[in-house]
PDB file of N, CA and C in Angstrom:
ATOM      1  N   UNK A   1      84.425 102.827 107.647  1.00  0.00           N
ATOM      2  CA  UNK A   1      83.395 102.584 108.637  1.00  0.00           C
ATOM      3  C   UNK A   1      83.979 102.737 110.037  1.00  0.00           C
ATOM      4  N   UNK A   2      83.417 103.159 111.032  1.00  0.00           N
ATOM      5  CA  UNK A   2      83.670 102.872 111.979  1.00  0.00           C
ATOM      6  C   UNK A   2      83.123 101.788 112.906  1.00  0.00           C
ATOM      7  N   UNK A   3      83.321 101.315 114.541  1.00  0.00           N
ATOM      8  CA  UNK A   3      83.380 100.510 115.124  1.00  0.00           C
ATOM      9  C   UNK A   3      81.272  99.709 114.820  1.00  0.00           C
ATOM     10  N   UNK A   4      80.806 100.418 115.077  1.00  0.00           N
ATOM     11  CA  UNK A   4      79.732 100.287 115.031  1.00  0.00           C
ATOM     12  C   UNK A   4      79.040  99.963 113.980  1.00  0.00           C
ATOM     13  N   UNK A   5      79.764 101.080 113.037  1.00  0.00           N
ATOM     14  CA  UNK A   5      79.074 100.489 111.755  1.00  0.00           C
ATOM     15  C   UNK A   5      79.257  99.290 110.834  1.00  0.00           C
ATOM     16  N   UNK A   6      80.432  98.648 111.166  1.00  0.00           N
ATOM     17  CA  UNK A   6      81.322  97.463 111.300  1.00  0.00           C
ATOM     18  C   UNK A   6      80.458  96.055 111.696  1.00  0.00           C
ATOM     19  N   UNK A   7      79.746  96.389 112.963  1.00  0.00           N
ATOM     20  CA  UNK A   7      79.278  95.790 113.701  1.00  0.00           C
ATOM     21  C   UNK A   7      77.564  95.432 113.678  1.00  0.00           C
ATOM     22  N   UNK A   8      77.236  96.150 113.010  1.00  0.00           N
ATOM     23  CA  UNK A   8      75.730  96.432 112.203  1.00  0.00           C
ATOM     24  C   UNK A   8      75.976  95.919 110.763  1.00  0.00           C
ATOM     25  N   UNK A   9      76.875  96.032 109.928  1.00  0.00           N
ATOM     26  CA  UNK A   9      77.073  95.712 108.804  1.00  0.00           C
ATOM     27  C   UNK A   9      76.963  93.780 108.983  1.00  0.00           C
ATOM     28  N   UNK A  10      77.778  93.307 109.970  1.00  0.00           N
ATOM     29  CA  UNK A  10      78.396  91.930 110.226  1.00  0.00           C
ATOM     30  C   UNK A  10      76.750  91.512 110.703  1.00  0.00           C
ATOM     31  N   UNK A  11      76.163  91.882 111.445  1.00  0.00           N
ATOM     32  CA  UNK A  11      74.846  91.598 111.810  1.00  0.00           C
ATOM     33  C   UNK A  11      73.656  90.961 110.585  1.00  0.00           C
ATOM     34  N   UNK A  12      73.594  92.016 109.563  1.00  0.00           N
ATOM     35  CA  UNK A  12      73.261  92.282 108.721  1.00  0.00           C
ATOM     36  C   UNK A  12      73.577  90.864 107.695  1.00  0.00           C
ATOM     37  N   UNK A  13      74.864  90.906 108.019  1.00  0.00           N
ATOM     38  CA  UNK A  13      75.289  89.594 106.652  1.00  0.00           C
ATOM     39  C   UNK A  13      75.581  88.306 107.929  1.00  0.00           C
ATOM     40  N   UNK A  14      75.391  88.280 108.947  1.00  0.00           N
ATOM     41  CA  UNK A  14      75.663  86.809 109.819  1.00  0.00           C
ATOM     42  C   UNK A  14      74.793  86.790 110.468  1.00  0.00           C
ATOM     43  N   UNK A  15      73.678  87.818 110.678  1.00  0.00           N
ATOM     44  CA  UNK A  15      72.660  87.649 111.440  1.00  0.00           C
ATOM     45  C   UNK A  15      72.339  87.996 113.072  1.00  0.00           C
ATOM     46  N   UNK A  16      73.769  87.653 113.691  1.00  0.00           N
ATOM     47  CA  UNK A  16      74.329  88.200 114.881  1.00  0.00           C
ATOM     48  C   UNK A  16      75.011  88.808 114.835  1.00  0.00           C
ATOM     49  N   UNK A  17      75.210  90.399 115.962  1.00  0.00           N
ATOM     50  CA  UNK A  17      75.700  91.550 116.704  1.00  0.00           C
ATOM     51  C   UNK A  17      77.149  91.346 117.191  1.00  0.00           C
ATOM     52  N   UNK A  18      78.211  90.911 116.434  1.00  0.00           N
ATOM     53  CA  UNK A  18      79.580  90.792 117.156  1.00  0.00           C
ATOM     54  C   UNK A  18      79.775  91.949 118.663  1.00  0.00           C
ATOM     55  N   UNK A  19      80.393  91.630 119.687  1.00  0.00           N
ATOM     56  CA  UNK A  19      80.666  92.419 120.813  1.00  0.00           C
ATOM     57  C   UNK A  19      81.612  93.232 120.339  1.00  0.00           C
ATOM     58  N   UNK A  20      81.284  94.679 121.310  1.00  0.00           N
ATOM     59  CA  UNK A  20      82.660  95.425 121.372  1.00  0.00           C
ATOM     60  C   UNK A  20      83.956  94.563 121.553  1.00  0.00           C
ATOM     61  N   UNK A  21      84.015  93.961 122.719  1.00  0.00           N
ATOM     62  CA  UNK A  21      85.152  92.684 122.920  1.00  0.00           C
ATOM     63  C   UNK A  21      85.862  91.995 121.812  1.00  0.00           C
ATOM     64  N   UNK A  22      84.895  91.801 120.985  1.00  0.00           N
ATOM     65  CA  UNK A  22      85.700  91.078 119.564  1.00  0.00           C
ATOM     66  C   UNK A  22      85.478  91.996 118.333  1.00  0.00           C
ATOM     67  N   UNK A  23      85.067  93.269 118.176  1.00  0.00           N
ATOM     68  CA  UNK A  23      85.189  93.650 116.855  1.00  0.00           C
ATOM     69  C   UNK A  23      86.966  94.128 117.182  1.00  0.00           C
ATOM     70  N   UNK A  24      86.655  95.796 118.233  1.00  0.00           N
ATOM     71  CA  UNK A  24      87.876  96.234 118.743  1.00  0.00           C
ATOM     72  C   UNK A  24      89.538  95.334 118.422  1.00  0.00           C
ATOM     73  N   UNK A  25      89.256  94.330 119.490  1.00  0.00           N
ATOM     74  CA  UNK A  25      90.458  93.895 119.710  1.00  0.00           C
ATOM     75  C   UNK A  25      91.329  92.886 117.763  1.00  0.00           C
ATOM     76  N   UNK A  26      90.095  93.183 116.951  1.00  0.00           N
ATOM     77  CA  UNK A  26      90.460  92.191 115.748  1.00  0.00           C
ATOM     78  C   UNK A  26      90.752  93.782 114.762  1.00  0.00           C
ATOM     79  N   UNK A  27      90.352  94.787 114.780  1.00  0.00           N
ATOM     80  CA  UNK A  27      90.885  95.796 114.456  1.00  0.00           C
ATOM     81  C   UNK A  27      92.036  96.610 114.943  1.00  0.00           C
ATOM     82  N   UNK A  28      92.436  96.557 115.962  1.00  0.00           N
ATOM     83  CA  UNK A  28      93.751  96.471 116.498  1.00  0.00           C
ATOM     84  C   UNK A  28      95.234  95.893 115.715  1.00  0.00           C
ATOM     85  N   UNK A  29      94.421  94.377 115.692  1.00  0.00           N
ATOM     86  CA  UNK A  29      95.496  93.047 114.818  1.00  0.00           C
ATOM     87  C   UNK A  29      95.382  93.857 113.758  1.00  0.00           C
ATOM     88  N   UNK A  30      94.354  93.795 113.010  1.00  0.00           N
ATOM     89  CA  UNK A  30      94.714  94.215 111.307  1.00  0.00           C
ATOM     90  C   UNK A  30      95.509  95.623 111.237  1.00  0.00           C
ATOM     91  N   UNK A  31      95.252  96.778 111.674  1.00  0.00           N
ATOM     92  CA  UNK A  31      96.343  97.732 112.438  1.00  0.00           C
ATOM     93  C   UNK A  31      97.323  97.575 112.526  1.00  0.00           C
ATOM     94  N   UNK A  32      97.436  96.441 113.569  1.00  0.00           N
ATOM     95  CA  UNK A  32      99.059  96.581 113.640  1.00  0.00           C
ATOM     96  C   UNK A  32      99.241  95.855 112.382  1.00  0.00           C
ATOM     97  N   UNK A  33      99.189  95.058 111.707  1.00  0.00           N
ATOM     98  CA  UNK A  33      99.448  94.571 110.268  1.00  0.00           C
ATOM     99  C   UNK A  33      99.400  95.464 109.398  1.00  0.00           C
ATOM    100  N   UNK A  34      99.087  96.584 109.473  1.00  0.00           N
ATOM    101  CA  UNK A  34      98.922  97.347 108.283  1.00  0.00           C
ATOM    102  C   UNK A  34      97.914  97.108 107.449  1.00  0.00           C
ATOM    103  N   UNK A  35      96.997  96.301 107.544  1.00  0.00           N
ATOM    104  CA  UNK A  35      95.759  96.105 106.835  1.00  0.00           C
ATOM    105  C   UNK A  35      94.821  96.729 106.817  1.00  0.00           C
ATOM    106  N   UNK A  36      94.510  98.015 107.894  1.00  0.00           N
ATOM    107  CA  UNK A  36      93.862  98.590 107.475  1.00  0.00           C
ATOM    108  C   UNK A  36      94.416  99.981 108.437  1.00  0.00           C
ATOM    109  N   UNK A  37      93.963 101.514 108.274  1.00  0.00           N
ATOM    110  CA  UNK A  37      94.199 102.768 108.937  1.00  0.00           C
ATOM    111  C   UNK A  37      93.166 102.903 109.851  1.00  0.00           C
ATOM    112  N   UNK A  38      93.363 103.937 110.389  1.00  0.00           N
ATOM    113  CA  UNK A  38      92.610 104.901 111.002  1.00  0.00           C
ATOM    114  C   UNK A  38      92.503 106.050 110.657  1.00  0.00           C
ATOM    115  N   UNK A  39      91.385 106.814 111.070  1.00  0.00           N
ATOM    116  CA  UNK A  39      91.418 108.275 111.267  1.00  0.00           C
ATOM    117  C   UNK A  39      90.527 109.097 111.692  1.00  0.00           C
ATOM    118  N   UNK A  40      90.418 109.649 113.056  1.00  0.00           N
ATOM    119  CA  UNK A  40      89.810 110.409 113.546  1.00  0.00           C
ATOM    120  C   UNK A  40      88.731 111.166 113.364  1.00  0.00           C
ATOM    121  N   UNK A  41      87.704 111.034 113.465  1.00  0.00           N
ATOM    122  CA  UNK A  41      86.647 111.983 112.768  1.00  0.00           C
ATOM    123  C   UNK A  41      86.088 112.940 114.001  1.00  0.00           C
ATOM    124  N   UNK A  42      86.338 114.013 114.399  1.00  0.00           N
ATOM    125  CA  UNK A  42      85.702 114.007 115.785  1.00  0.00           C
ATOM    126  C   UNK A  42      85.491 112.920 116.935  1.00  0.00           C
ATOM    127  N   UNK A  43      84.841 112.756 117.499  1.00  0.00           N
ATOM    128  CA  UNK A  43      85.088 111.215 118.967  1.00  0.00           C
ATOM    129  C   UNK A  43      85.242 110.117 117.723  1.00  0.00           C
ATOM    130  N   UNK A  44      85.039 110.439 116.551  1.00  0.00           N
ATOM    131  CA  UNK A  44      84.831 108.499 116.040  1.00  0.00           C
ATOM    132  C   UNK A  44      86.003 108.216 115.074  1.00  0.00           C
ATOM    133  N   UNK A  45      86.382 106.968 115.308  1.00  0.00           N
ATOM    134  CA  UNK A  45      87.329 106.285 114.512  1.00  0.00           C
ATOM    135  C   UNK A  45      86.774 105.575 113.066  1.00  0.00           C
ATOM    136  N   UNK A  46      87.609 105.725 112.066  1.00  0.00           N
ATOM    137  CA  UNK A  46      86.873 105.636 110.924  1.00  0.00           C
ATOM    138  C   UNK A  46      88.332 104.820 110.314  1.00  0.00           C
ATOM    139  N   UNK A  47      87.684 103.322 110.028  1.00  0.00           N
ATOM    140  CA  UNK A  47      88.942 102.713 109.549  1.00  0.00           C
ATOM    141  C   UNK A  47      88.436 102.468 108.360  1.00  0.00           C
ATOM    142  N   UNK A  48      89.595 102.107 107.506  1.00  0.00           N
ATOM    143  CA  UNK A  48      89.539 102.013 105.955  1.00  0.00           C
ATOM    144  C   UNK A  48      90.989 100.987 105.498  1.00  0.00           C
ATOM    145  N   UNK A  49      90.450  99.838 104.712  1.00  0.00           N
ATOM    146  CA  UNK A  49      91.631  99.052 104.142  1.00  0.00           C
ATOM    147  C   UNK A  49      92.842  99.898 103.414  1.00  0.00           C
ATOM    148  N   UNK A  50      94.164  99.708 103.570  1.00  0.00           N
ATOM    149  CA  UNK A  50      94.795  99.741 103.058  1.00  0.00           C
ATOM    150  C   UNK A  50      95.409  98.842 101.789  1.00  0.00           C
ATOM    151  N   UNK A  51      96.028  98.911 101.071  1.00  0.00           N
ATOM    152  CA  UNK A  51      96.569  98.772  99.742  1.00  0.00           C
ATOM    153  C   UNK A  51      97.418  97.157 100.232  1.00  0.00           C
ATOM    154  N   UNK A  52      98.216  97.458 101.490  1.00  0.00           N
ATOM    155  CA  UNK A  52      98.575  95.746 101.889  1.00  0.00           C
ATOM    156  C   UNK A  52      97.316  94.798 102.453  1.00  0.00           C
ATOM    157  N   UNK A  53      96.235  95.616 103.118  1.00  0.00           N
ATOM    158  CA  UNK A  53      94.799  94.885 102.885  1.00  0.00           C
ATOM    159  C   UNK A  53      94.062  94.378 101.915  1.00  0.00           C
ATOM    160  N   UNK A  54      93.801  95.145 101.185  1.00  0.00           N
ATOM    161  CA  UNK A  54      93.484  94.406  99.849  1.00  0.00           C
ATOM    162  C   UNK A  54      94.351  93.590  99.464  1.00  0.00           C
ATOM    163  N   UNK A  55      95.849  93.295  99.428  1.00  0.00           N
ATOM    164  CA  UNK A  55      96.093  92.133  98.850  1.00  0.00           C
ATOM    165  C   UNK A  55      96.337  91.097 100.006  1.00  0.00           C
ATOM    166  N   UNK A  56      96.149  91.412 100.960  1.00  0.00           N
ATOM    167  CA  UNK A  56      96.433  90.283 102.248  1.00  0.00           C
ATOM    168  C   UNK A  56      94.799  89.527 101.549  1.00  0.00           C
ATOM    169  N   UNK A  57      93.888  90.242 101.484  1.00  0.00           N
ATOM    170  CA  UNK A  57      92.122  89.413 101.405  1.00  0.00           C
ATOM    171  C   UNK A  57      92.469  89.081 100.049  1.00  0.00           C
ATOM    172  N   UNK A  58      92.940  89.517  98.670  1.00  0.00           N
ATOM    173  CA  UNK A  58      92.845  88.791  97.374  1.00  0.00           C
ATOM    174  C   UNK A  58      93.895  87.707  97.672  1.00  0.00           C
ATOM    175  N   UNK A  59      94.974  87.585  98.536  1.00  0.00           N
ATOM    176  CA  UNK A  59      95.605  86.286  98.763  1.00  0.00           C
ATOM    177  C   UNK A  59      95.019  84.983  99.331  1.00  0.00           C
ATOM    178  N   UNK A  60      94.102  85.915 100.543  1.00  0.00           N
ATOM    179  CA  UNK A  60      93.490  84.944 101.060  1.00  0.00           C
ATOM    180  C   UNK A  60      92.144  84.053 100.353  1.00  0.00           C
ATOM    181  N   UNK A  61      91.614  85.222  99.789  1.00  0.00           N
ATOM    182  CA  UNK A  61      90.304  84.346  99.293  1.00  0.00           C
ATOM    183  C   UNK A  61      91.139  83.387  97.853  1.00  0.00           C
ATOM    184  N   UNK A  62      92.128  83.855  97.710  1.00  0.00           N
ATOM    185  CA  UNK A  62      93.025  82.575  96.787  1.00  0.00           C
ATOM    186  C   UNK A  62      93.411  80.889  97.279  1.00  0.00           C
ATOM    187  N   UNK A  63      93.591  81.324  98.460  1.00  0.00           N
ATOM    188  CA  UNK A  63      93.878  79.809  99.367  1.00  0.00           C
ATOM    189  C   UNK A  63      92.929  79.506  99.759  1.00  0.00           C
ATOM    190  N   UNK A  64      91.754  80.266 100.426  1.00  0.00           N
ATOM    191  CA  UNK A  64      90.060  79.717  99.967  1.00  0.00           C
ATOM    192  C   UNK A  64      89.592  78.622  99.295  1.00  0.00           C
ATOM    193  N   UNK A  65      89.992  79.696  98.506  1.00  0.00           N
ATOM    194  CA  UNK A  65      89.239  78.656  97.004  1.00  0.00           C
ATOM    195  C   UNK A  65      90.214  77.982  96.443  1.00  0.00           C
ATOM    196  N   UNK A  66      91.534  77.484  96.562  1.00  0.00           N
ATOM    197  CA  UNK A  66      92.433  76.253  96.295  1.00  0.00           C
ATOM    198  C   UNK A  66      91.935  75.208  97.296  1.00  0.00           C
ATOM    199  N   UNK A  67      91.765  75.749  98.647  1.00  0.00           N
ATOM    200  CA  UNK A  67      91.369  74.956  99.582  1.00  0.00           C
ATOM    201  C   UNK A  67      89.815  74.070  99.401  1.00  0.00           C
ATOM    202  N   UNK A  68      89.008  74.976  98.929  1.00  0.00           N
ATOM    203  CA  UNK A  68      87.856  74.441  99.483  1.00  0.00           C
ATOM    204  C   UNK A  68      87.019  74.022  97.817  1.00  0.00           C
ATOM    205  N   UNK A  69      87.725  74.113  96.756  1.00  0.00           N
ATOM    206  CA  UNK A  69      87.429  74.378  95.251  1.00  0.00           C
ATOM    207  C   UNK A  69      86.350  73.053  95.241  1.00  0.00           C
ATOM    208  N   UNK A  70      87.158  71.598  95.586  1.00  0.00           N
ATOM    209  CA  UNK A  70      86.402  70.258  95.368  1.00  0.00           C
ATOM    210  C   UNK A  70      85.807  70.015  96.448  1.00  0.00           C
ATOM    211  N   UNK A  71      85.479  70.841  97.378  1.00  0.00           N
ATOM    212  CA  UNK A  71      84.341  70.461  98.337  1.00  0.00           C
ATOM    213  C   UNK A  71      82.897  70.070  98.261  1.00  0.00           C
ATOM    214  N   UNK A  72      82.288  70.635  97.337  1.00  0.00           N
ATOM    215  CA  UNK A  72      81.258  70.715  96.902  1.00  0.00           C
ATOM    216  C   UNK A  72      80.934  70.224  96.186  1.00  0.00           C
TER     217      UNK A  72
END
């Protein structure tokens, strides 16, 4: 997806329009982490998880749900 479509997607499932200001600068972080690529499509940037992304999110939604298991 790229920036926008990112940003329409998040809308979609939270209801509110995240800013350029905060999608950008949180795709950057995961970038430099290696969590996810880039790649150029003509003017648009088109990012896609990488292989240390997917397991950075199956780690995380692991401490999630250790965390939050007896909440409910």
């Amino acid at each position: 997806m790229h920036g926008q479509e990112i940003a329409s997607e998040l809308e979609k499932r939270r209801g509110d329009r995240p800013s350029p200001g905060t999608i950008y600068p949180a795709l950057k972080s995961l970038r430099k982490q290696k969590f996810i690529a880039e790649k150029k499509e003509g003017k648009t940037i088109v990012y896609t998880i990488t292989q240390e992304g997917k397991q950075a999110l199956e780690n995380a939604k692991k401490v999630f749900c250790r965390t939050f298991i007896d909440v409910i």
